[in-house]
N, C-alpha and C. Protein backbone atom coordinates (compact mmCIF):
# COMPACT_ATOMS: atom_id res chain seq x y z
N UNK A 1 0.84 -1.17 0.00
CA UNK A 1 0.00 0.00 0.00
C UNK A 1 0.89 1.24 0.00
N UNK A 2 0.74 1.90 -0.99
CA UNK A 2 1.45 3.29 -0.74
C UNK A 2 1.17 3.75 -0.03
N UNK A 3 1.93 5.44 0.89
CA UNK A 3 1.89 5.94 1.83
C UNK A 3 1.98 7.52 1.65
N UNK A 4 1.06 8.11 2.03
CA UNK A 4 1.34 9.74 1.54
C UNK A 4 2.30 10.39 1.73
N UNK A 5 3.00 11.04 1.60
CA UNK A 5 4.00 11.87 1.44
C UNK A 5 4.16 12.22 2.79
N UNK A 6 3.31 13.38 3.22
CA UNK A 6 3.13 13.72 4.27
C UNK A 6 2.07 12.94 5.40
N UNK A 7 2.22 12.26 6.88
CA UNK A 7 1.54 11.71 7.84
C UNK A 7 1.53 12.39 8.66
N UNK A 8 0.30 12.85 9.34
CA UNK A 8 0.14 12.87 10.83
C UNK A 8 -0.14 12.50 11.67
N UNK A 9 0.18 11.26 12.68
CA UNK A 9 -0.04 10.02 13.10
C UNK A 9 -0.92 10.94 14.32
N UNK A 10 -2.08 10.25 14.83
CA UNK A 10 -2.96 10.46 15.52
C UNK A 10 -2.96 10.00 17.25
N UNK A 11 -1.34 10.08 18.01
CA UNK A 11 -1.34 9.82 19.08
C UNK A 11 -0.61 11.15 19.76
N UNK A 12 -1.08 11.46 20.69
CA UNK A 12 -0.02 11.72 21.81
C UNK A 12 0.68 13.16 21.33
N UNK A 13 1.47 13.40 22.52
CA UNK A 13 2.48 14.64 22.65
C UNK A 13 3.70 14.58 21.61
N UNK A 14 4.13 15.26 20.81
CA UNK A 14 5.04 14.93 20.15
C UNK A 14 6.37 14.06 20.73
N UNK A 15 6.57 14.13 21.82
CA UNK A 15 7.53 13.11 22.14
C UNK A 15 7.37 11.81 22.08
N UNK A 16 6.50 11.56 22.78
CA UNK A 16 5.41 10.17 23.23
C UNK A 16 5.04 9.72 21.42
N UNK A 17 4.88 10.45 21.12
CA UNK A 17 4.47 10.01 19.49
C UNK A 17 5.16 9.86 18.01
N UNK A 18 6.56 10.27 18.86
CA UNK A 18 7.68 9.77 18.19
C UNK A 18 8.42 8.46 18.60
N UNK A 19 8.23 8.85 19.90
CA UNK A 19 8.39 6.73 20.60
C UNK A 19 8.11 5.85 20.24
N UNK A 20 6.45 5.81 19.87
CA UNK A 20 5.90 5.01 19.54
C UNK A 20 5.90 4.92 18.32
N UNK A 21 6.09 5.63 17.18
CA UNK A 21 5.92 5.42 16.09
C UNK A 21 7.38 4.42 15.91
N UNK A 22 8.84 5.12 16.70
CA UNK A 22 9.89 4.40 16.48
C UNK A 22 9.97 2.77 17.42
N UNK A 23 8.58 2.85 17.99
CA UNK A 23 8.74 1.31 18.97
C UNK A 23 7.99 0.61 18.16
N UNK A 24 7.12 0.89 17.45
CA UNK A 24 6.31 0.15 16.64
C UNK A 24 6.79 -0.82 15.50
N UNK A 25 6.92 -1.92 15.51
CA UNK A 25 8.04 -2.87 15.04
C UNK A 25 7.52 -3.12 13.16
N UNK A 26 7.86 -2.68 12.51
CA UNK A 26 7.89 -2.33 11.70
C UNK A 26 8.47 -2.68 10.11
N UNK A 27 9.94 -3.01 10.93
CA UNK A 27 11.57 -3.19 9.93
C UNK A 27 11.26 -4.60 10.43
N UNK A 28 11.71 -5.45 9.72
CA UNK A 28 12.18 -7.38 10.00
C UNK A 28 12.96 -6.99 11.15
N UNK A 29 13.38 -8.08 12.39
CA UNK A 29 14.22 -8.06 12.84
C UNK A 29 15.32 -8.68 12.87
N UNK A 30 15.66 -8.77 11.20
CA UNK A 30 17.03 -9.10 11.48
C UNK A 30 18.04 -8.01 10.87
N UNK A 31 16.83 -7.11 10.78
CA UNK A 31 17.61 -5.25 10.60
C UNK A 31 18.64 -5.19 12.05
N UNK A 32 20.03 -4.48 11.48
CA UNK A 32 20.97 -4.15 12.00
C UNK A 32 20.27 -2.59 12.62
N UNK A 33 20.86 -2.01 14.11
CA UNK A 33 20.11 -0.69 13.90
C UNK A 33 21.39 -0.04 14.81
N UNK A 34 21.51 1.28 14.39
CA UNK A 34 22.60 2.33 15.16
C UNK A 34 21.64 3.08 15.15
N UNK A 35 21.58 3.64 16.50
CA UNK A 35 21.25 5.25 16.85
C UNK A 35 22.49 5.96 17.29
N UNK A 36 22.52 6.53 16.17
CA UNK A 36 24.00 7.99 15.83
C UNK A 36 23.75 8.69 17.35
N UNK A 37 23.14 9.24 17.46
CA UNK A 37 22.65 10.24 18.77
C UNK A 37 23.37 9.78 20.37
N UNK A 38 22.91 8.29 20.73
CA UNK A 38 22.95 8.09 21.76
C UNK A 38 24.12 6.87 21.81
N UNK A 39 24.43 6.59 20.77
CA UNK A 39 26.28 5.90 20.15
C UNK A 39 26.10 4.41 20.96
N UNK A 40 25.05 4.14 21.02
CA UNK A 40 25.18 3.06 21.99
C UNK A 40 25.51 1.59 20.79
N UNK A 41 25.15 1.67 19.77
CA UNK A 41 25.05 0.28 18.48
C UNK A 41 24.18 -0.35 19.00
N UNK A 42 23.36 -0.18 19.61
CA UNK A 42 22.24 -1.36 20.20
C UNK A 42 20.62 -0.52 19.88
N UNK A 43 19.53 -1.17 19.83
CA UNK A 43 18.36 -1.13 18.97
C UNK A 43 18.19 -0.11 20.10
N UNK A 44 17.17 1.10 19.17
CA UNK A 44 16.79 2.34 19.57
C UNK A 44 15.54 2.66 19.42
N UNK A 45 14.42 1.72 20.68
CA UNK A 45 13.25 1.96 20.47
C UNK A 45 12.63 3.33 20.22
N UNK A 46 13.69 4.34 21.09
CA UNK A 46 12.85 5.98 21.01
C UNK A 46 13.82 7.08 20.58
N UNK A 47 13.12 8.40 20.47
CA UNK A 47 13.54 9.50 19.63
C UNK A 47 15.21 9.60 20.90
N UNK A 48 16.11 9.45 20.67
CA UNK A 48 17.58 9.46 21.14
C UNK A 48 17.51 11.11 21.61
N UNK A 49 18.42 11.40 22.27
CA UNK A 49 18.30 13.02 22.76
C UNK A 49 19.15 13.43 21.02
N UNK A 50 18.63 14.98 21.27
CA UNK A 50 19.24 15.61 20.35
C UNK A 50 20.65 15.84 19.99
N UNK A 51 21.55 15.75 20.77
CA UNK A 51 22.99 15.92 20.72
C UNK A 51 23.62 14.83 20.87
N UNK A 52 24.93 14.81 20.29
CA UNK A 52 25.63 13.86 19.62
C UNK A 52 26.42 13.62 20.81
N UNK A 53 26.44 12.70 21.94
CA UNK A 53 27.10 12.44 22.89
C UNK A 53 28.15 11.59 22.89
N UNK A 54 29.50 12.10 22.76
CA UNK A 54 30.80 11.15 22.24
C UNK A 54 30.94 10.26 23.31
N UNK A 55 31.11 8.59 22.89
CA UNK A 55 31.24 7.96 24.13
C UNK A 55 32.36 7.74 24.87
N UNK A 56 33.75 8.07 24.40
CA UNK A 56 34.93 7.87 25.03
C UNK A 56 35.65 8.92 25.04
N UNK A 57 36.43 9.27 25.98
CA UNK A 57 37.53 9.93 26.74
C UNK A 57 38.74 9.72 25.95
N UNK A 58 39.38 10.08 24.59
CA UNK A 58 39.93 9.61 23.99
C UNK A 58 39.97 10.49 22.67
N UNK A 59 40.54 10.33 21.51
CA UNK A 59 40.90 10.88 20.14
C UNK A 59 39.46 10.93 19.54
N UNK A 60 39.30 11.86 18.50
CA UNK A 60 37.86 11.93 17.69
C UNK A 60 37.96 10.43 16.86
N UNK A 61 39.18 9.98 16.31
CA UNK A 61 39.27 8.74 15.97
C UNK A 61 38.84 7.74 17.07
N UNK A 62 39.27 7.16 18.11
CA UNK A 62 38.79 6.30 19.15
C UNK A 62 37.23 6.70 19.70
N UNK A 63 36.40 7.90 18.89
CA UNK A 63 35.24 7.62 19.19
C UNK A 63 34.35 7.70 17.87
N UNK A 64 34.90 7.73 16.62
CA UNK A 64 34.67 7.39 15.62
C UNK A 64 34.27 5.19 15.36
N UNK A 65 35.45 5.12 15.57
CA UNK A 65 35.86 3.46 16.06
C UNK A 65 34.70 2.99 16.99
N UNK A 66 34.32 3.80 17.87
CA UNK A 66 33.63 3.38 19.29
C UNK A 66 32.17 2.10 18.56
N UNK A 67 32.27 0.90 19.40
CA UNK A 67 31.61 0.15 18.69
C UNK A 67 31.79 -0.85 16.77
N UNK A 68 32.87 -0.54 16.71
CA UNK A 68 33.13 -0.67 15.14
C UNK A 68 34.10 -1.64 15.51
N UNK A 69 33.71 -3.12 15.79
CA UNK A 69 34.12 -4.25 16.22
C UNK A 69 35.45 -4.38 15.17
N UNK A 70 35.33 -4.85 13.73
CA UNK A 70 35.79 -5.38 12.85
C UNK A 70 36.49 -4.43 12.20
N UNK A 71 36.46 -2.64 12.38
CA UNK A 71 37.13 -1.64 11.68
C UNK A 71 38.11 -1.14 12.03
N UNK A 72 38.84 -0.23 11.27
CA UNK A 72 40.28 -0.10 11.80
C UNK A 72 40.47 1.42 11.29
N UNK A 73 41.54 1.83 11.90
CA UNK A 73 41.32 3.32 11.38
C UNK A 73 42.17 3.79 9.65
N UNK A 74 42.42 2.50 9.27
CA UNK A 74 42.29 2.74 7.75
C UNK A 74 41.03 2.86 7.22
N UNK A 75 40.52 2.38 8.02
CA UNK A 75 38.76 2.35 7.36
C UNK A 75 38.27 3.65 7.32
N UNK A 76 38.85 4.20 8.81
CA UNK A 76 38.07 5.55 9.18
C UNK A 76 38.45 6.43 7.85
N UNK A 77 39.89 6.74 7.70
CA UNK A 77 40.30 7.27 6.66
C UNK A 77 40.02 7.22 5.35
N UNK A 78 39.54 6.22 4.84
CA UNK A 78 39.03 5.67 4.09
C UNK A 78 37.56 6.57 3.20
N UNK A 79 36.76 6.13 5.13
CA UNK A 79 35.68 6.74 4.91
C UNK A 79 35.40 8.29 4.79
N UNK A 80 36.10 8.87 5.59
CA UNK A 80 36.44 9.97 5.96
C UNK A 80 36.84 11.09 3.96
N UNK A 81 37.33 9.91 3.93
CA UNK A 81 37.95 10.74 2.12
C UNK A 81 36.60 10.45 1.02
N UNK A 82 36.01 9.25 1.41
CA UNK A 82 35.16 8.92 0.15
C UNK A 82 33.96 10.19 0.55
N UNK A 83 33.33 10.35 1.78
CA UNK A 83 32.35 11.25 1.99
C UNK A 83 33.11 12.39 1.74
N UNK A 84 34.46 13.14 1.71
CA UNK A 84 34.82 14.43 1.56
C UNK A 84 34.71 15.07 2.56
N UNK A 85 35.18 14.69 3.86
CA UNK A 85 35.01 15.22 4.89
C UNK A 85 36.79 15.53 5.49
N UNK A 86 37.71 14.93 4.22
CA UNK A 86 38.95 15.44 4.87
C UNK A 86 39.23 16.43 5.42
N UNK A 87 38.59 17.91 4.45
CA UNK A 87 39.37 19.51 5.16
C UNK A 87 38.69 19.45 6.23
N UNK A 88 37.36 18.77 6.95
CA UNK A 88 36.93 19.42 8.19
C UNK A 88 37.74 18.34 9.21
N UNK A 89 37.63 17.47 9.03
CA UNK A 89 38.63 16.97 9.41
C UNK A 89 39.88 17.51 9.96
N UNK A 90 40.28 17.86 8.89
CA UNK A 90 41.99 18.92 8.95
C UNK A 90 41.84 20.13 9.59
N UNK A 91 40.26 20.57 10.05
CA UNK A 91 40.51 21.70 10.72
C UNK A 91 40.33 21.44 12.47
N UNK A 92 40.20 20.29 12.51
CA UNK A 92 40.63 20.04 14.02
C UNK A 92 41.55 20.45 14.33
N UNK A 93 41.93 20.35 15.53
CA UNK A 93 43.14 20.94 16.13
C UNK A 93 44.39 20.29 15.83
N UNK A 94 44.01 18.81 15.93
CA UNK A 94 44.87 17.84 15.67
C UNK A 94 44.58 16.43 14.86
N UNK A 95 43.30 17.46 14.01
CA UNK A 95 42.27 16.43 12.99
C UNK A 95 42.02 14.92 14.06
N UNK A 96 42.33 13.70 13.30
CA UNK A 96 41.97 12.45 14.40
C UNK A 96 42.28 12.13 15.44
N UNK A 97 43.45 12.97 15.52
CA UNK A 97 44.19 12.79 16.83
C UNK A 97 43.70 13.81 17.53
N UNK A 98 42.47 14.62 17.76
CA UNK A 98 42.18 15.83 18.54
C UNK A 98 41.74 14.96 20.06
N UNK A 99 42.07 15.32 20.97
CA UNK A 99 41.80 15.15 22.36
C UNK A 99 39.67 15.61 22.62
N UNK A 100 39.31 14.42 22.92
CA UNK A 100 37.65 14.88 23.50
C UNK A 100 37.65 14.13 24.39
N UNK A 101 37.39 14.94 25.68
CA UNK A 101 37.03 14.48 26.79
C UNK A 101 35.80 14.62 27.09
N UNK A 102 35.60 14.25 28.64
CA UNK A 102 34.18 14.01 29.41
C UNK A 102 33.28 15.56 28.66
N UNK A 103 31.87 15.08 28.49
CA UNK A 103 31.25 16.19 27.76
C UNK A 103 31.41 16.56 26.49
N UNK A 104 32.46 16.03 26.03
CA UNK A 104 32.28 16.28 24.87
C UNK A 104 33.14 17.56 24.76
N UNK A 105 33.83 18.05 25.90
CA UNK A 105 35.02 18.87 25.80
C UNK A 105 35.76 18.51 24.61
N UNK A 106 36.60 19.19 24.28
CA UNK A 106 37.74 19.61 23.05
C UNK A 106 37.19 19.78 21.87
N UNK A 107 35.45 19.34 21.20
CA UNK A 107 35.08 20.07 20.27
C UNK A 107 34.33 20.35 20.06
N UNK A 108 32.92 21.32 19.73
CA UNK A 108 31.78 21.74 19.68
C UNK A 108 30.96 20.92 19.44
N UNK A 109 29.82 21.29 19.63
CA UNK A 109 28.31 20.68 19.18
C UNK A 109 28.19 20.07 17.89
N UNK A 110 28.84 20.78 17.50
CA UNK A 110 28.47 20.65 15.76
C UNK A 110 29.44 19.19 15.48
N UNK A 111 30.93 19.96 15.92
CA UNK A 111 31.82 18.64 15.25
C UNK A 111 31.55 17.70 16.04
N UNK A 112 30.55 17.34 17.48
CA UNK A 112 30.47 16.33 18.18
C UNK A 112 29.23 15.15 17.18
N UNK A 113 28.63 16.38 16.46
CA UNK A 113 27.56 15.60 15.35
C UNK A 113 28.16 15.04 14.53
N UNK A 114 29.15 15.78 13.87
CA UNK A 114 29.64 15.68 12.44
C UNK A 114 30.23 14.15 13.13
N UNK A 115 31.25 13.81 14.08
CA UNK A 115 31.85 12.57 14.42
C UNK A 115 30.75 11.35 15.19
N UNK A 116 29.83 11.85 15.15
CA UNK A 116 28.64 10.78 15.49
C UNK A 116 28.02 10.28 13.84
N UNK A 117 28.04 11.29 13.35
CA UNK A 117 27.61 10.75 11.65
C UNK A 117 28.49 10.18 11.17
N UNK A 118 30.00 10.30 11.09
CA UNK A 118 30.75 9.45 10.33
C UNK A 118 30.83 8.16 11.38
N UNK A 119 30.96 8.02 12.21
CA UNK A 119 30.58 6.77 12.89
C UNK A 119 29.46 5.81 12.14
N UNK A 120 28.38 6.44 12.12
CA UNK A 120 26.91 5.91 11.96
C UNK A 120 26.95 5.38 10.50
N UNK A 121 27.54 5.93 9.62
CA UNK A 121 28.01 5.89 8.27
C UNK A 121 29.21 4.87 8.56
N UNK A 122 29.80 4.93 9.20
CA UNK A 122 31.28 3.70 8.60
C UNK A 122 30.61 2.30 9.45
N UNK A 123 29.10 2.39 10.48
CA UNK A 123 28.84 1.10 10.75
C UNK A 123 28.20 0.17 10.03
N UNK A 124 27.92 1.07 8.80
CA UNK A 124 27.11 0.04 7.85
C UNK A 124 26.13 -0.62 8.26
N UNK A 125 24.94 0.16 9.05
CA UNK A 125 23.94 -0.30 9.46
C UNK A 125 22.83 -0.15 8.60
N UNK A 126 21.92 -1.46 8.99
CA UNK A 126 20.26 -1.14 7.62
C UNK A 126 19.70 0.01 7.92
N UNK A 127 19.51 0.17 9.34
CA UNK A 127 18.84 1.56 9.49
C UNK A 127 19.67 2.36 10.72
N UNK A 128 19.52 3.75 9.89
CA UNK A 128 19.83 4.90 10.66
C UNK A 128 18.85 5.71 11.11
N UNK A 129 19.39 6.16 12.31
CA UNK A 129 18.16 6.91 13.01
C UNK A 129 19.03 8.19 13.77
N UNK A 130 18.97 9.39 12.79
CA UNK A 130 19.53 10.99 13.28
C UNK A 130 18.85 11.71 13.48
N UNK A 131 18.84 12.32 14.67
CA UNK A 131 17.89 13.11 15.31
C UNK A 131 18.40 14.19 15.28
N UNK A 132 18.09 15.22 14.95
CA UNK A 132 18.29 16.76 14.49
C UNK A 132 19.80 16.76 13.78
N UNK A 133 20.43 15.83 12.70
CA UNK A 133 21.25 15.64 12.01
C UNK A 133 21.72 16.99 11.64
N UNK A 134 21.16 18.12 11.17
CA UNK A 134 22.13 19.39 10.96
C UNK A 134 21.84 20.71 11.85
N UNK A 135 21.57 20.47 12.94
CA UNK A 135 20.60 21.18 14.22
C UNK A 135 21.71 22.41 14.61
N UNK A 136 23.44 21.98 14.78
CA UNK A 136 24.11 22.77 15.71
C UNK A 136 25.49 22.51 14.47
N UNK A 137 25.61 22.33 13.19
CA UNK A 137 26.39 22.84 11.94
C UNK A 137 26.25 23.88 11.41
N UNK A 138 27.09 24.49 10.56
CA UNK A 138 26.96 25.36 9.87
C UNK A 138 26.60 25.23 8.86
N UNK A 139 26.49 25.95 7.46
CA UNK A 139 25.73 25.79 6.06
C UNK A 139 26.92 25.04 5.21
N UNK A 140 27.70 24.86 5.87
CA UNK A 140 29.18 24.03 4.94
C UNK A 140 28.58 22.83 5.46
N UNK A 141 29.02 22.66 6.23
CA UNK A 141 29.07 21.17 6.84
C UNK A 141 27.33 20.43 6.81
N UNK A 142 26.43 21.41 7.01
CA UNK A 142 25.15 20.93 6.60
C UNK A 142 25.04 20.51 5.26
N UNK A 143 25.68 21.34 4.18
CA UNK A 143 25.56 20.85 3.05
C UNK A 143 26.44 19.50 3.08
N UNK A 144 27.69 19.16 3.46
CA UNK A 144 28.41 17.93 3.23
C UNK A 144 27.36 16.99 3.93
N UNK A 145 26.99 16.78 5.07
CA UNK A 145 26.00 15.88 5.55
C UNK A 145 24.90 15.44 4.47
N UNK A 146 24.37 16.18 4.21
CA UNK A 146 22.82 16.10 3.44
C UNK A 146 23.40 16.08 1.84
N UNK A 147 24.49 15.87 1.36
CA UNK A 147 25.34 15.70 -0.13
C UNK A 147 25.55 14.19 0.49
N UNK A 148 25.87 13.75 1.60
CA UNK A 148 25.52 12.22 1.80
C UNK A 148 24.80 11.11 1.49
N UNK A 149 23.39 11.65 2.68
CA UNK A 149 22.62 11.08 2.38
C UNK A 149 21.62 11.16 0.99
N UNK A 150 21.86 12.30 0.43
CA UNK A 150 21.39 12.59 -0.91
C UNK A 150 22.18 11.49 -1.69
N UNK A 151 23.26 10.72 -1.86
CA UNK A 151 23.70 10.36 -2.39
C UNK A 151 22.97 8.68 -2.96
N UNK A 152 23.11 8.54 -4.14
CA UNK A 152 22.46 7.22 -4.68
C UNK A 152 22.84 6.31 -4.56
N UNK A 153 24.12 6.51 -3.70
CA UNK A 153 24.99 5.27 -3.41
C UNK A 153 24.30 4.74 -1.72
N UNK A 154 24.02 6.15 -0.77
CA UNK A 154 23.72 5.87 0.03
C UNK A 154 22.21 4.87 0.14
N UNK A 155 22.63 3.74 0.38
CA UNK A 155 20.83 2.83 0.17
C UNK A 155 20.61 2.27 1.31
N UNK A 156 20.45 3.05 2.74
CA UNK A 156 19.97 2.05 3.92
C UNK A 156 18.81 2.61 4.42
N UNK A 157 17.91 2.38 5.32
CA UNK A 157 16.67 3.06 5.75
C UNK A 157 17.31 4.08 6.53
N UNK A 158 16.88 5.24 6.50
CA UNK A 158 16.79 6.15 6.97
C UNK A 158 15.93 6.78 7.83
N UNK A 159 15.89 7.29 9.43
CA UNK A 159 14.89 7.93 10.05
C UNK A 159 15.56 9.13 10.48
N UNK A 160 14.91 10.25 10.08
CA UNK A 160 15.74 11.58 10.53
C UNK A 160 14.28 12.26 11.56
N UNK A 161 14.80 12.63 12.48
CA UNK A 161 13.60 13.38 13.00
C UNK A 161 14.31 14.50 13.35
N UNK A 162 13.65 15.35 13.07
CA UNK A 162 14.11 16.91 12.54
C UNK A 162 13.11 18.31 12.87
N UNK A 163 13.33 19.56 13.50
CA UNK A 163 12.43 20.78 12.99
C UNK A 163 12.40 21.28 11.67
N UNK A 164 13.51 20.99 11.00
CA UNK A 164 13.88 21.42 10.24
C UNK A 164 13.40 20.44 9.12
N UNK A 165 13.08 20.89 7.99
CA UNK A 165 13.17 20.12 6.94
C UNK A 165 13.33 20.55 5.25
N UNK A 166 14.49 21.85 6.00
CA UNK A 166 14.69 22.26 4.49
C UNK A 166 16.07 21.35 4.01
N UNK A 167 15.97 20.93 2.96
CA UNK A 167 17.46 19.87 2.52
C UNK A 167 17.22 19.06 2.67
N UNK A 168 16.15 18.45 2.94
CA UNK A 168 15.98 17.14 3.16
C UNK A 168 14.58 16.65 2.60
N UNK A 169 14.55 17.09 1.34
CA UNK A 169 13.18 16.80 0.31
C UNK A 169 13.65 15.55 -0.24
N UNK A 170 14.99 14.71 -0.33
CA UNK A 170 15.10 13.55 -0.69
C UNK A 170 14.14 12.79 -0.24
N UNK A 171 14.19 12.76 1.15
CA UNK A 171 13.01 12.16 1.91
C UNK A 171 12.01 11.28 1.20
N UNK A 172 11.65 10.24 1.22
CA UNK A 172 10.46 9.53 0.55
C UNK A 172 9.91 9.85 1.38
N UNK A 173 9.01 9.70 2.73
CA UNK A 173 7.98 10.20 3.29
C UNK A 173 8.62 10.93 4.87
N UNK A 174 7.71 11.42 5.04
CA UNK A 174 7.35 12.44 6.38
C UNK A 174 6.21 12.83 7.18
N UNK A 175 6.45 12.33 7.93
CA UNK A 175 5.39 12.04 9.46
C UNK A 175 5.99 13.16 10.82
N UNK A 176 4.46 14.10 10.38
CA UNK A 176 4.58 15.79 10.85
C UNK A 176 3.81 15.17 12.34
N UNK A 177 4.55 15.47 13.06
CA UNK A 177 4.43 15.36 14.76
C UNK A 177 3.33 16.67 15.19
């Protein structure tokens, strides 16, 4: 059955009604699932908080890696060049080797996203689930994000929950909270 473009699912407070829409089992389960947001690699019944919470005390690389059993940081590099994310990269302090500590100290909001997305992207998961994906970037780096997932190469399910939804008309459907 096709599905309209636009949904407005008929439960609840917008929080509560993003839960449920994301608890509502849906995908097969033998879908792989990362929630980018809350970095945990383990299934993400609900809307993840908005900010990109780095999980280790350690290099933007060692929390890139974080969870990436089988990858290595040729991979990161790898990935890091095919998406075109080298110069931001290079404008770290000390690019992979930049120091982030507790909080998410040593780099902003933004680059704490930007290194939760290339994570989420090098886990090769069926479905992704980014919650305010270009919320606390700038119009550079928003555009490299969303030149991503725009991409025809990129083919995994996608859930973005967002205020925003300019740049993101790729979208096959959207379910207005």
């Amino acid at each position: 059955m096709p599905y309209p473009r636009h949904v407005k699912p008929p439960f609840g407070p917008p929080f509560s009604a993003a839960c449920r829409f994301l608890s509502v089992p849906r995908i097969p389960a033998a879908c792989r699932w990362l929630c980018a947001a809350n970095n945990s690699g383990a299934a993400c019944p609900c809307v993840p908080p908005s900010y990109a919470e780095l999980p280790v005390k350690g290099t933007v690389l060692d929390n890139i890696l974080y969870g990436q059993v089988k990858k290595k940081p040729k991979d990161v590099e790898e990935l890091i060049k095919k998406l075109g994310f080298q110069e931001y990269i290079s404008r770290l302090p000390k690019g992979l080797a930049t120091e982030v500590i507790q909080n998410n100290s040593g780099v902003s909001g933004g680059q704490a996203q930007v290194i939760a997305f290339i994570r989420a992207i090098l886990s090769n998961k069926d479905v992704i689930i980014l919650d305010e994906p270009i919320s606390n970037v700038d119009a550079e780096t928003r555009d490299l994000i969303l030149g991503v997932l725009r991409n025809k190469d990129f083919d995994r399910t996608l859930i973005i929950v967002s205020h925003v939804i300019e740049g993101i008309d790729f979208i096959n459907r959207v379910i207005e909270i």
